[in-house]
Every structure is written in C-alpha cells, then in structure tokens.
Protein backbone atom coordinates (compact mmCIF):
# COMPACT_ATOMS: atom_id res chain seq x y z
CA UNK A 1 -3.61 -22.12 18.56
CA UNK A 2 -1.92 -24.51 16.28
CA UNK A 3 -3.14 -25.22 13.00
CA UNK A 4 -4.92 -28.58 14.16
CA UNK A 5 -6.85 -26.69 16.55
CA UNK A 6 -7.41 -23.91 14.09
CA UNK A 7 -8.77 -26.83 11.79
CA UNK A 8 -11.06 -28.19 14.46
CA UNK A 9 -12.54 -24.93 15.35
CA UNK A 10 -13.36 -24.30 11.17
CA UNK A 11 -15.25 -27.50 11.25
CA UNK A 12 -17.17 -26.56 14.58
CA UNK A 13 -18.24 -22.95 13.04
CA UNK A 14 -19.02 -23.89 9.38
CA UNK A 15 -19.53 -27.68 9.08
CA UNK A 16 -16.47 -28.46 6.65
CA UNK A 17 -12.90 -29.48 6.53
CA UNK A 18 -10.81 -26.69 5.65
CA UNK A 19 -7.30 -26.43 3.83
CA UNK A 20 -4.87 -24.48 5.47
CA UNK A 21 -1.76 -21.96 4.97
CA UNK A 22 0.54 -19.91 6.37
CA UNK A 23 2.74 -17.00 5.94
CA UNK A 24 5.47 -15.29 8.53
CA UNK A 25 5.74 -11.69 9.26
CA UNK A 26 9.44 -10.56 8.77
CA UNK A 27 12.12 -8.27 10.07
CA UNK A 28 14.02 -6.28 7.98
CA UNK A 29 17.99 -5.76 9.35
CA UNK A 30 18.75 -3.09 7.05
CA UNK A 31 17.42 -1.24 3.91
CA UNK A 32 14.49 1.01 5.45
CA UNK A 33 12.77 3.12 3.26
CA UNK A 34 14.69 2.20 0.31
CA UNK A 35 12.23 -0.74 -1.13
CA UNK A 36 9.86 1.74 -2.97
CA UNK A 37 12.77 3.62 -4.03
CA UNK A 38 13.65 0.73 -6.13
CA UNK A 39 16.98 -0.08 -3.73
CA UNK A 40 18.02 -2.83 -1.89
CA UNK A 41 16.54 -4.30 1.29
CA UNK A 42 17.88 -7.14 3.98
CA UNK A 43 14.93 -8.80 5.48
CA UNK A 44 13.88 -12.06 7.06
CA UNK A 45 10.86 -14.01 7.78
CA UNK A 46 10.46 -14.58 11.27
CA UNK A 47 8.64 -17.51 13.48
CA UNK A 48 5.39 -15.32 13.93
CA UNK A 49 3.06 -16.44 11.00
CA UNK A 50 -0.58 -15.67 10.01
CA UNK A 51 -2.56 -18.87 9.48
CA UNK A 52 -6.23 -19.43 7.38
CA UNK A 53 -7.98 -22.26 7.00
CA UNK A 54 -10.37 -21.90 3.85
CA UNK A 55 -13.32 -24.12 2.26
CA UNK A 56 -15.37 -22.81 -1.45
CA UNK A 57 -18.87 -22.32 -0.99
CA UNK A 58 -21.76 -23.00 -3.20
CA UNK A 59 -23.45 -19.87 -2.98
CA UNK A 60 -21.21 -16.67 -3.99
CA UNK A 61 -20.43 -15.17 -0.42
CA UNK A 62 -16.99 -14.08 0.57
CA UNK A 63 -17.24 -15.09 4.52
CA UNK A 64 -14.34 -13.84 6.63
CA UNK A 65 -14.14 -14.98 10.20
CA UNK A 66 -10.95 -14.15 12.70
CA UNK A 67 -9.58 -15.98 16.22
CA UNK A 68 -8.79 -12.10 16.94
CA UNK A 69 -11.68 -10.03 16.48
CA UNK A 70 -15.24 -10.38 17.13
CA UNK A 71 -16.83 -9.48 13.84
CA UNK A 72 -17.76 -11.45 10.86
CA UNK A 73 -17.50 -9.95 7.70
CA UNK A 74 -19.59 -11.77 4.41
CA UNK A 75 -19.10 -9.84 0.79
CA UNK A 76 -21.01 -11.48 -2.62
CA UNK A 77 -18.02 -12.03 -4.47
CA UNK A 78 -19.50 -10.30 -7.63
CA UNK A 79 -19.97 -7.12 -5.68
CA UNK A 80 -16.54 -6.78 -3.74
CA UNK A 81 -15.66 -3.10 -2.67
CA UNK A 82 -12.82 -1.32 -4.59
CA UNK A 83 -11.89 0.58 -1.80
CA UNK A 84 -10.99 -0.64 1.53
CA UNK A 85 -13.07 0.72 4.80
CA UNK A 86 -10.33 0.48 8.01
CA UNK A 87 -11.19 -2.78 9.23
CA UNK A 88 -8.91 -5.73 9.30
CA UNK A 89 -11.02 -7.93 6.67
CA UNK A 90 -9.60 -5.02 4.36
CA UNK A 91 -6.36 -7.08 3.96
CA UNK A 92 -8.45 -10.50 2.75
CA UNK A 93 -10.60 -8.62 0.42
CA UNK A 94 -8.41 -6.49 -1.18
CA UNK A 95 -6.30 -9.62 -2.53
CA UNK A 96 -9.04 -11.15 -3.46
CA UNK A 97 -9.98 -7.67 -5.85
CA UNK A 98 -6.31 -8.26 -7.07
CA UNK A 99 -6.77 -11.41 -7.92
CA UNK A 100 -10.02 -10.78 -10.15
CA UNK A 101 -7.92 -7.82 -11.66
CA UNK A 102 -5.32 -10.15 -13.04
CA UNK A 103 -7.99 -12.49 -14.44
CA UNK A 104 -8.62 -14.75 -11.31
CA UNK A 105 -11.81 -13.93 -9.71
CA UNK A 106 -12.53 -16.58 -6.67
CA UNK A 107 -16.19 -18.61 -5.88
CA UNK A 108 -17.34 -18.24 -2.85
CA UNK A 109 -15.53 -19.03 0.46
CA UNK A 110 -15.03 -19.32 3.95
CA UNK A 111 -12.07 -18.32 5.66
CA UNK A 112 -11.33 -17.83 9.64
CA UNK A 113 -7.66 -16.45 10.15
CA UNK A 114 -5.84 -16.49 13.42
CA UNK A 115 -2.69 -14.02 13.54
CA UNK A 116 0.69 -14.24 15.87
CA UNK A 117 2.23 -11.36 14.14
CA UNK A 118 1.47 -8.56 16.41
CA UNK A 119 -0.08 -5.92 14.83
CA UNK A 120 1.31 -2.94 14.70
CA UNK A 121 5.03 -3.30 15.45
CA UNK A 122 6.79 -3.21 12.35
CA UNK A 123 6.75 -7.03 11.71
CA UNK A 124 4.53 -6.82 8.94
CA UNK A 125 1.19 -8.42 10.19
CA UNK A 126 -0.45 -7.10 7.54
CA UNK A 127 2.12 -8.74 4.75
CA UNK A 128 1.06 -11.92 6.84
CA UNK A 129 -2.55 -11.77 6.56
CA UNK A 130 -2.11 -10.22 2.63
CA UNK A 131 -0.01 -13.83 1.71
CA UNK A 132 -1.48 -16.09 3.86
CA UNK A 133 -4.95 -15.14 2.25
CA UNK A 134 -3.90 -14.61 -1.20
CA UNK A 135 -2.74 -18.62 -1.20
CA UNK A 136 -5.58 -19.82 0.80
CA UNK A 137 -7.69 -17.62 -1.91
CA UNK A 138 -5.61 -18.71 -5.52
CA UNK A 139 -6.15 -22.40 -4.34
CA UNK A 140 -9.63 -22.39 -4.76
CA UNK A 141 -9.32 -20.69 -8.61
CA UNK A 142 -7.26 -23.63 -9.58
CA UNK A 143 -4.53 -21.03 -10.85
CA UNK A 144 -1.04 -20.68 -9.97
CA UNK A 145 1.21 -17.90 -9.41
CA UNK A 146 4.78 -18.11 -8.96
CA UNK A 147 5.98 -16.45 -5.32
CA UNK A 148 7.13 -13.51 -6.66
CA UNK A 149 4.37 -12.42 -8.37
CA UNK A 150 2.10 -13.32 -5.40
CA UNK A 151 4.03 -10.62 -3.48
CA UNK A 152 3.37 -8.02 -6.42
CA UNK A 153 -0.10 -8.78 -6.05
CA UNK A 154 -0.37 -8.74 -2.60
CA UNK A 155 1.88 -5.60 -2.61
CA UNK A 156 -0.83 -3.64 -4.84
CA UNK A 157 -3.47 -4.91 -2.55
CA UNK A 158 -1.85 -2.64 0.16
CA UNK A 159 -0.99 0.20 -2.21
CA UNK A 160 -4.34 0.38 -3.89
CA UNK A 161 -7.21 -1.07 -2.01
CA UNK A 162 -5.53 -0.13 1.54
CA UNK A 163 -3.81 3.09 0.34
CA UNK A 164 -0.57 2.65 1.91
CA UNK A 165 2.15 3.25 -0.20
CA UNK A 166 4.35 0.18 0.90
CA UNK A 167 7.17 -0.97 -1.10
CA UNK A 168 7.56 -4.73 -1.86
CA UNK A 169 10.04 -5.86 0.67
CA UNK A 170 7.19 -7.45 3.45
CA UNK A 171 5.64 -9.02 0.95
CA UNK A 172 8.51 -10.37 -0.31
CA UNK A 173 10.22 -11.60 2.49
CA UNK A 174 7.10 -13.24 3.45
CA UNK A 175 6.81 -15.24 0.36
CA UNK A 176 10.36 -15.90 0.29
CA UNK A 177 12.30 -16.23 3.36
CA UNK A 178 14.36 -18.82 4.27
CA UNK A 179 15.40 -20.68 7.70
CA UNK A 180 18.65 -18.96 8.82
CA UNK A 181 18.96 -16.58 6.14
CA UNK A 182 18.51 -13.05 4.94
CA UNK A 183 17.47 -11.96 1.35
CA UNK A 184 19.32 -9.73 -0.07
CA UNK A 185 16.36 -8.08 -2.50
CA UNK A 186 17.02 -6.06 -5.40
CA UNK A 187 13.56 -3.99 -5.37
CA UNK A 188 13.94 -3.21 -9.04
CA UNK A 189 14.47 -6.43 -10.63
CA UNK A 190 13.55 -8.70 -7.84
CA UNK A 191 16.58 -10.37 -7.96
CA UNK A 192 17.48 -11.80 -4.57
CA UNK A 193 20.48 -13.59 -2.80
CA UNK A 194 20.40 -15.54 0.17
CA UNK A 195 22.79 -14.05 2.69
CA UNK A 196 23.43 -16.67 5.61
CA UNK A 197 23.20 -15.41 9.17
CA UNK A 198 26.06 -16.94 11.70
CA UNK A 199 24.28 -20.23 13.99
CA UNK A 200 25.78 -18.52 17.04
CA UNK A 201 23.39 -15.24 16.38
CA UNK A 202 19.67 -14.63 17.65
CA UNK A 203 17.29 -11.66 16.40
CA UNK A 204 16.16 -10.27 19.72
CA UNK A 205 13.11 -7.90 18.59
CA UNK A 206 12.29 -5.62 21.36
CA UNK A 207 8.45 -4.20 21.20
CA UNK A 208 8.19 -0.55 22.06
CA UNK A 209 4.54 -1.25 22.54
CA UNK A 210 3.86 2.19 20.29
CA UNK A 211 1.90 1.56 17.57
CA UNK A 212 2.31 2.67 14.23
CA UNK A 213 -0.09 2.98 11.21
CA UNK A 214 0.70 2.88 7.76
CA UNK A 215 -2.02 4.35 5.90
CA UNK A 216 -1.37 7.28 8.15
CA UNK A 217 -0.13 10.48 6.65
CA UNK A 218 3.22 10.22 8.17
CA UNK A 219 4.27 7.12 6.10
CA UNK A 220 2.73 8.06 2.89
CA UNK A 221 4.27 11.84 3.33
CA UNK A 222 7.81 10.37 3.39
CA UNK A 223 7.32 8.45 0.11
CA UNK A 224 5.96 11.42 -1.28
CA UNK A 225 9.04 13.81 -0.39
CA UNK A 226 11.50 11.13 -1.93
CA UNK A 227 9.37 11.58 -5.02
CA UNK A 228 9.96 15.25 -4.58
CA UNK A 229 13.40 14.65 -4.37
CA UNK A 230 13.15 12.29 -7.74
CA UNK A 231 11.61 14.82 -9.62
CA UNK A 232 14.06 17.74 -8.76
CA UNK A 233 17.20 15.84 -9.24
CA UNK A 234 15.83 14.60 -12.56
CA UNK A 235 15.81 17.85 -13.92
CA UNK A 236 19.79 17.47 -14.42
CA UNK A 237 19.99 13.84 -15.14
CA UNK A 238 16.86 12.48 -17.31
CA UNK A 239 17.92 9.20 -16.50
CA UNK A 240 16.87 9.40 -12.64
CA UNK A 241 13.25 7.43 -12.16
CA UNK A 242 14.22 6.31 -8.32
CA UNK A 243 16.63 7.46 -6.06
CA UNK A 244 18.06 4.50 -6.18
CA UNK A 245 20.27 5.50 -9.35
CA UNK A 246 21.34 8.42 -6.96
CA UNK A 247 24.97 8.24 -5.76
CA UNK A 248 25.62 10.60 -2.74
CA UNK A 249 28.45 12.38 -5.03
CA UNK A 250 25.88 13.34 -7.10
CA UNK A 251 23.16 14.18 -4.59
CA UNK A 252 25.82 16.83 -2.82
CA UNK A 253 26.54 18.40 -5.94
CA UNK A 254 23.18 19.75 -6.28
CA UNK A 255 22.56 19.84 -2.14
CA UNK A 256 22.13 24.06 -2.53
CA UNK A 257 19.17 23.74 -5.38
CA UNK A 258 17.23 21.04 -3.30
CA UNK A 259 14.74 22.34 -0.31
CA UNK A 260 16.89 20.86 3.04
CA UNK A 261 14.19 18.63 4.24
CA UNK A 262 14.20 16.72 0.94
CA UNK A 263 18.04 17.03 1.11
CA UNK A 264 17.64 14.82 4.16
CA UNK A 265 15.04 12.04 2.95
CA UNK A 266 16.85 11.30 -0.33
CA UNK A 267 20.46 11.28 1.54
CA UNK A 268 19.26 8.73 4.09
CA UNK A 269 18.13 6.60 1.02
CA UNK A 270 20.74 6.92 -0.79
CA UNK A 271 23.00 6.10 2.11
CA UNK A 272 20.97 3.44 3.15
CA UNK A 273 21.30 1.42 -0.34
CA UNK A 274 24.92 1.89 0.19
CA UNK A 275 24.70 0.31 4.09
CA UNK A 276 22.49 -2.52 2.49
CA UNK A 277 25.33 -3.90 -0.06
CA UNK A 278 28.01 -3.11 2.31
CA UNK A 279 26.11 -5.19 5.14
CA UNK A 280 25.73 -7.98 2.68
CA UNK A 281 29.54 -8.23 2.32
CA UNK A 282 30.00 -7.98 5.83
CA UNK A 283 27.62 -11.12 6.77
CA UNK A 284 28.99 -12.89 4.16
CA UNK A 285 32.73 -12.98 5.37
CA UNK A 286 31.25 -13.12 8.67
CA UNK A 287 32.45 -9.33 10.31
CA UNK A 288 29.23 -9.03 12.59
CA UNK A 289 30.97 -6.13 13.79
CA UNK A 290 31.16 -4.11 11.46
CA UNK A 291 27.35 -5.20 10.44
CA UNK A 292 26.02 -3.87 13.78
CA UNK A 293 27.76 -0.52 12.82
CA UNK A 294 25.66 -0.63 9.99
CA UNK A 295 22.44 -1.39 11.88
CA UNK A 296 23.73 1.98 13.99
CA UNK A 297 24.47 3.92 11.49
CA UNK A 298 20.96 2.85 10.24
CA UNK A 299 19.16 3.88 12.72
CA UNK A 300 20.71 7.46 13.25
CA UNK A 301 20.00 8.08 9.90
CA UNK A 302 16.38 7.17 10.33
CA UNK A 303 16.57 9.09 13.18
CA UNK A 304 17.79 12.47 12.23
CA UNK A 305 17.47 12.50 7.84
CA UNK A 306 14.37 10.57 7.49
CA UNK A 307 12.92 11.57 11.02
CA UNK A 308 10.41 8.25 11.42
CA UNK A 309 11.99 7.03 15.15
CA UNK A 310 10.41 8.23 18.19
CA UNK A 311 11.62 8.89 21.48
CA UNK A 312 10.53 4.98 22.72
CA UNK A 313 12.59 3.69 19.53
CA UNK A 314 15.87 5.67 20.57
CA UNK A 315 15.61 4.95 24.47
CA UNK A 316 15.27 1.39 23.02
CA UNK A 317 18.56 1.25 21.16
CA UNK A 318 20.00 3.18 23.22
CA UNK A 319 19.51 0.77 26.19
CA UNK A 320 21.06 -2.15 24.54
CA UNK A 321 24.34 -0.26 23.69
CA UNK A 322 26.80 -1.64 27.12
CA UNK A 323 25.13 -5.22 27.20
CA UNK A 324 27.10 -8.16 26.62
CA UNK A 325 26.20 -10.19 23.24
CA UNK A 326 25.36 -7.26 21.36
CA UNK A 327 26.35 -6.62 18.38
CA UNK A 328 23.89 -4.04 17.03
CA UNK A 329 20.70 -2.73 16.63
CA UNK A 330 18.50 -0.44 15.16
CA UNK A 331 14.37 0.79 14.95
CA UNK A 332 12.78 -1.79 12.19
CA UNK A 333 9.99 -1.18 9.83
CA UNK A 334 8.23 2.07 8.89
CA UNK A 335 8.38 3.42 12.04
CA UNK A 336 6.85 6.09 14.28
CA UNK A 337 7.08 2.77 17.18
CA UNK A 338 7.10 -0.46 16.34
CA UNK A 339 10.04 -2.86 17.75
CA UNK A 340 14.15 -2.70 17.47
CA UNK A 341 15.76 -5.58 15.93
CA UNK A 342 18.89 -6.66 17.50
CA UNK A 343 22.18 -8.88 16.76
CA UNK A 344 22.96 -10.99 19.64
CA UNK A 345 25.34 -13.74 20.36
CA UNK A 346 23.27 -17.03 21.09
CA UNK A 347 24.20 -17.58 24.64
CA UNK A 348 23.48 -14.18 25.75
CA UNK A 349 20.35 -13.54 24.15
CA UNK A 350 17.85 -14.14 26.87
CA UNK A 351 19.81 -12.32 29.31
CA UNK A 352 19.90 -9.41 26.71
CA UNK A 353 16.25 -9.36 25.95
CA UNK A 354 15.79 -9.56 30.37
CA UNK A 355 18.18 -6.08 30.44
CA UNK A 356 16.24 -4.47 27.85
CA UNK A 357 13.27 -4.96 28.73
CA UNK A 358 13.97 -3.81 32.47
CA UNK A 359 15.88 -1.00 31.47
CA UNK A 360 12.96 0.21 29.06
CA UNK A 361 10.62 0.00 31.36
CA UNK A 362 12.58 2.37 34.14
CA UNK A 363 13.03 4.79 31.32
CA UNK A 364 9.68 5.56 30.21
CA UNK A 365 7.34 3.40 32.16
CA UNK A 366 5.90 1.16 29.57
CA UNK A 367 7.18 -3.25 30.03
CA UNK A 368 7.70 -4.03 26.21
CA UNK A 369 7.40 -7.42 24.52
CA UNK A 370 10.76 -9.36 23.28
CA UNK A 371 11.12 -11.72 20.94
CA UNK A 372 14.21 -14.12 20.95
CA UNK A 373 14.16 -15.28 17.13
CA UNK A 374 15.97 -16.98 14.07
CA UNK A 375 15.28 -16.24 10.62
CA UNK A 376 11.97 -18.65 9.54
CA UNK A 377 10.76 -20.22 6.26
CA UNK A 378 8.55 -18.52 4.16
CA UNK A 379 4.51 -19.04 2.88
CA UNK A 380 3.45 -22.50 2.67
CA UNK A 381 0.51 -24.60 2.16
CA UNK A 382 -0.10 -26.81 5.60
C-alpha cells in the first residue's frame, strides 16, 4: 500500500483528509549491545518504513486503527494508561504519554498505521511505528522537536511504557539515517558521523523467520548483567558509569574478581566498541575486507560472550561463508532470531540472497525471507 492508497483508505474509514509520515526500520552493521552501554553503534535506515496518516478530532479520543491487525483501539486522551498492556497500539500510546510528560499533551486524533518493517526480525519495527507516530502525533500540538530529541523520547517510550530496556540506536537511526550511508553514533553524546557505504555494495538481510521479543526476559537480563559488570568494576575505578569507559586492558586485570559469565558480557562490549571505531576506519578508506572480518568477529562474539544467537542465526552465517560477493556478515539486532545482515558486491547480490536462502532451508527446514537493500533516508513528513 502506498501512501496515496493509505490516504484514500483514511478518508473511506473516518470521513477526513489525513496528513501523513513515515519512518524506516534500520539495520545495524556493527555495535550490538553496546548502545545502552553508552558506546558506539553503526546502523542504517533501511527501505522498509512504517507509515500513519493522522487527522485531530473534536472530541478527546485517541483512535488507533492498523492495515495489519484487526482491532481498533480508542483511549480519552486525558485518561491514557501509564503502563503498556502487550498489544501493538502500545507503541502509539506510549509516545503519546511521552509527549504529555515533556509538556506536550495531544487533542484528540485519528490515526491508521500500515507497517513494512516485519515485526520481529531485528529491523526495528517497533522504532518504526514509535517515530512514525511520535511525528504524526507532535504535528497536531503545534510543537517542534529537533530529531534527536524525538528519538530520546521515543526511546523512553520503549524503556518505560513498553519495559524494554532498549538503547537509543533504533530510534536513532530511524530519525536520522541517510541514503547510502551509515551513522557512526556516539550513544553518550549523540554525536554522529556519516560513514559512506561503497555504490558497488548491497545489504542482503536474510530472515531466519525466528522471532524474537524484546520485553522478554532474555533481552532485559543481558542489560542487567552489564550493569552487574558496571557496578563491580567500579569498585576500583569510581570513574566507571558504562562500560563503555572500559578498555579490555583494564577489564583482564580484574578478570579473577569478576563472576565468568559477567566476564563474558562486558568483554564482548567492550570489544565490540573497539570493532565499531575500527569498522568506521575501515569503510572510510574503503577496506571492505577487513570490515566483513569485523562483522565476523561480531558475530562470534555475540555468539559465544554475549550468548544472544541461536542455532538458525549461526547456520545462517555460516551458509553465506564460500559464496561469491560476500564480504561479511553477522546476526543483527537483539537477537535470539531475527535476520543476518550481509556485505555483498552489487552484481552478485541476488544470486547471494538465491544461495542462502536455498541452503537455509536444506539445513533446518524453514524458507526465510531476503531482503536485497541500500541504506534509506530517515523520518519524514509525506
């Protein structure tokens, strides 16, 4: 559906003439687990957007219609929840709870949202819907926020009225991203740098078709143990608030006095950060190469330290190792499933994304989705 058609259909169901907006999911190339550790990240926005088209109200209902699911959710605006319940309108409503906590509360509205993003494979369909919404939302308060500080919000949104403990890097990128480039992202500052990615490269995402959730305990347990790890290392050096102002010299020194499963999470951090502004160097004087070493080294260490791959992730990279084109590749997002991302030269990426799908599918039985792909723009209006 494009957003004509998604425009039509608004004035069929509720009788007005909506204005619309947008925002991508994103793929993130290296930096995993590092974003709420204050480190550095490498994503892009991708060519799979959320859309809404939006019209106020003159009573004061919140009305939240989707293209995807059958139910439709109305709220009075005065009376939102503070807590989200597990359904997808979560991600509308809680930015528009943000948005009244920063001193922005909306009238009433109408929204229906239509999603490409799939859901649950790492791409960030919920950053999607969280943006897209949070624009569509702001331009009815006749307040402005500056990108950045629309991916704080939207960030919080997901921390507190969702209760997963995401960093800001989806948000971000999602705000943010650029047409053939990557963002470097400082997660501290929010400094960023726009790292261009070669013409004669696609992103082949490869679907594992596992799905992942984020406000599961496995997510929010990780973030947890690298606070664990904060805490203890600390105790030497009061300066420590993130394990991003870790260096791995100093993380071995006290390896004996840490618990070894903490040991592991806060080494494939630290290491990671490291990977991120190394890969960033590499891009930039163009050794793809050694970047897809990177993404490998990556993904071992999100494999075996952090432990969020799965058996479908591995077979995945794994299968892509002897083709021709590649580069590199590596499991993308939080984890537990979700999709690969992969550096592949142009002319061989559809035959790429053919092998790895067939050779997926022999190994465990299960035909993924791929996605052939070049870095995207980020939110708009339109």
């Amino acid at each position: 559906m494009n957003p004509a058609e998604l425009g039509r259909h608004f004035e069929d169901l509720f009788g007005s003439v909506p204005r619309m907006f947008r925002a991508p999911g994103r793929v993130n190339l290296l930096g995993e687990h590092t974003d709420y550790n204050e480190g550095f990240v490498m994503p892009c926005a991708i060519g799979f957007s959320t859309r809404v088209a939006i019209s106020p109200r003159q009573d004061r209902k919140l009305v939240i219609r989707s293209e995807d699911f059958s139910e439709q959710f109305e709220f009075d605006v005065d009376e939102l929840p503070t807590r989200g319940t597990r359904v997808w309108c979560d991600y509308v409503v809680g930015t528009a709870v943000m948005l009244r906590e920063i001193g922005h509360p909306i009238p009433g509205a109408t929204l229906l949202i239509k999603g490409e993003v799939p859901i649950g494979a790492g791409l960030s369909s919920s950053a999607a819907i969280e943006v897209a919404s949070a624009l569509a939302l702001l331009s009815l308060t006749g307040a402005q926020l500056p990108l950045p500080e629309l991916a704080r919000l939207c960030q919080r949104a997901e921390n507190l009225f969702i209760g997963a403990r995401v960093g800001i890097m989806d948000q971000f990128a999602s705000c943010l991203g650029k047409a053939g480039q990557a963002l470097l992202l400082n997660c501290r500052s929010l400094e960023f740098k726009l790292i261009p990615l070669p013409d004669d490269l696609r992103l082949v995402i490869c679907n594992t078709m596992v799905k992942h959730e984020h406000a599961s305990g496995s997510y929010n347990r990780r973030r947890e143990e690298c606070d664990e790890g904060v805490k203890l290392l600390a105790q030497w050096d009061p300066s420590i608030r993130a394990l991003r102002d870790v260096s791995i010299e100093y993380l071995e020194r006290h390896a004996a006095q840490i618990p070894p499963t903490i040991y592991n999470r806060c080494l494939h951090v630290v290491s990671e950060n490291q990977r991120v502004l190394a890969g960033a160097e590499c891009m930039t004087d163009g050794d793809v190469r050694r970047f897809g070493t990177l993404m490998r080294e990556s993904h071992r260490s999100l494999r075996d330290l952090f432990e969020v791959s799965c058996p479908e992730l591995d077979v995945m990279v794994e299968v892509a190792e002897s083709l021709p084109g590649y580069c590199g590749g590596r499991m993308t997002g939080g984890g537990f499933g979700g999709c690969t991302v992969n550096l592949v030269q142009s002319a061989y990426a559809q035959e790429f994304g053919g092998k790895v799908s067939e050779r997926y599918q022999s190994a465990v039985g299960i035909k993924p989705d791929v996605y052939v792909c070049s870095a995207a723009n980020g939110a708009e209006a339109g």
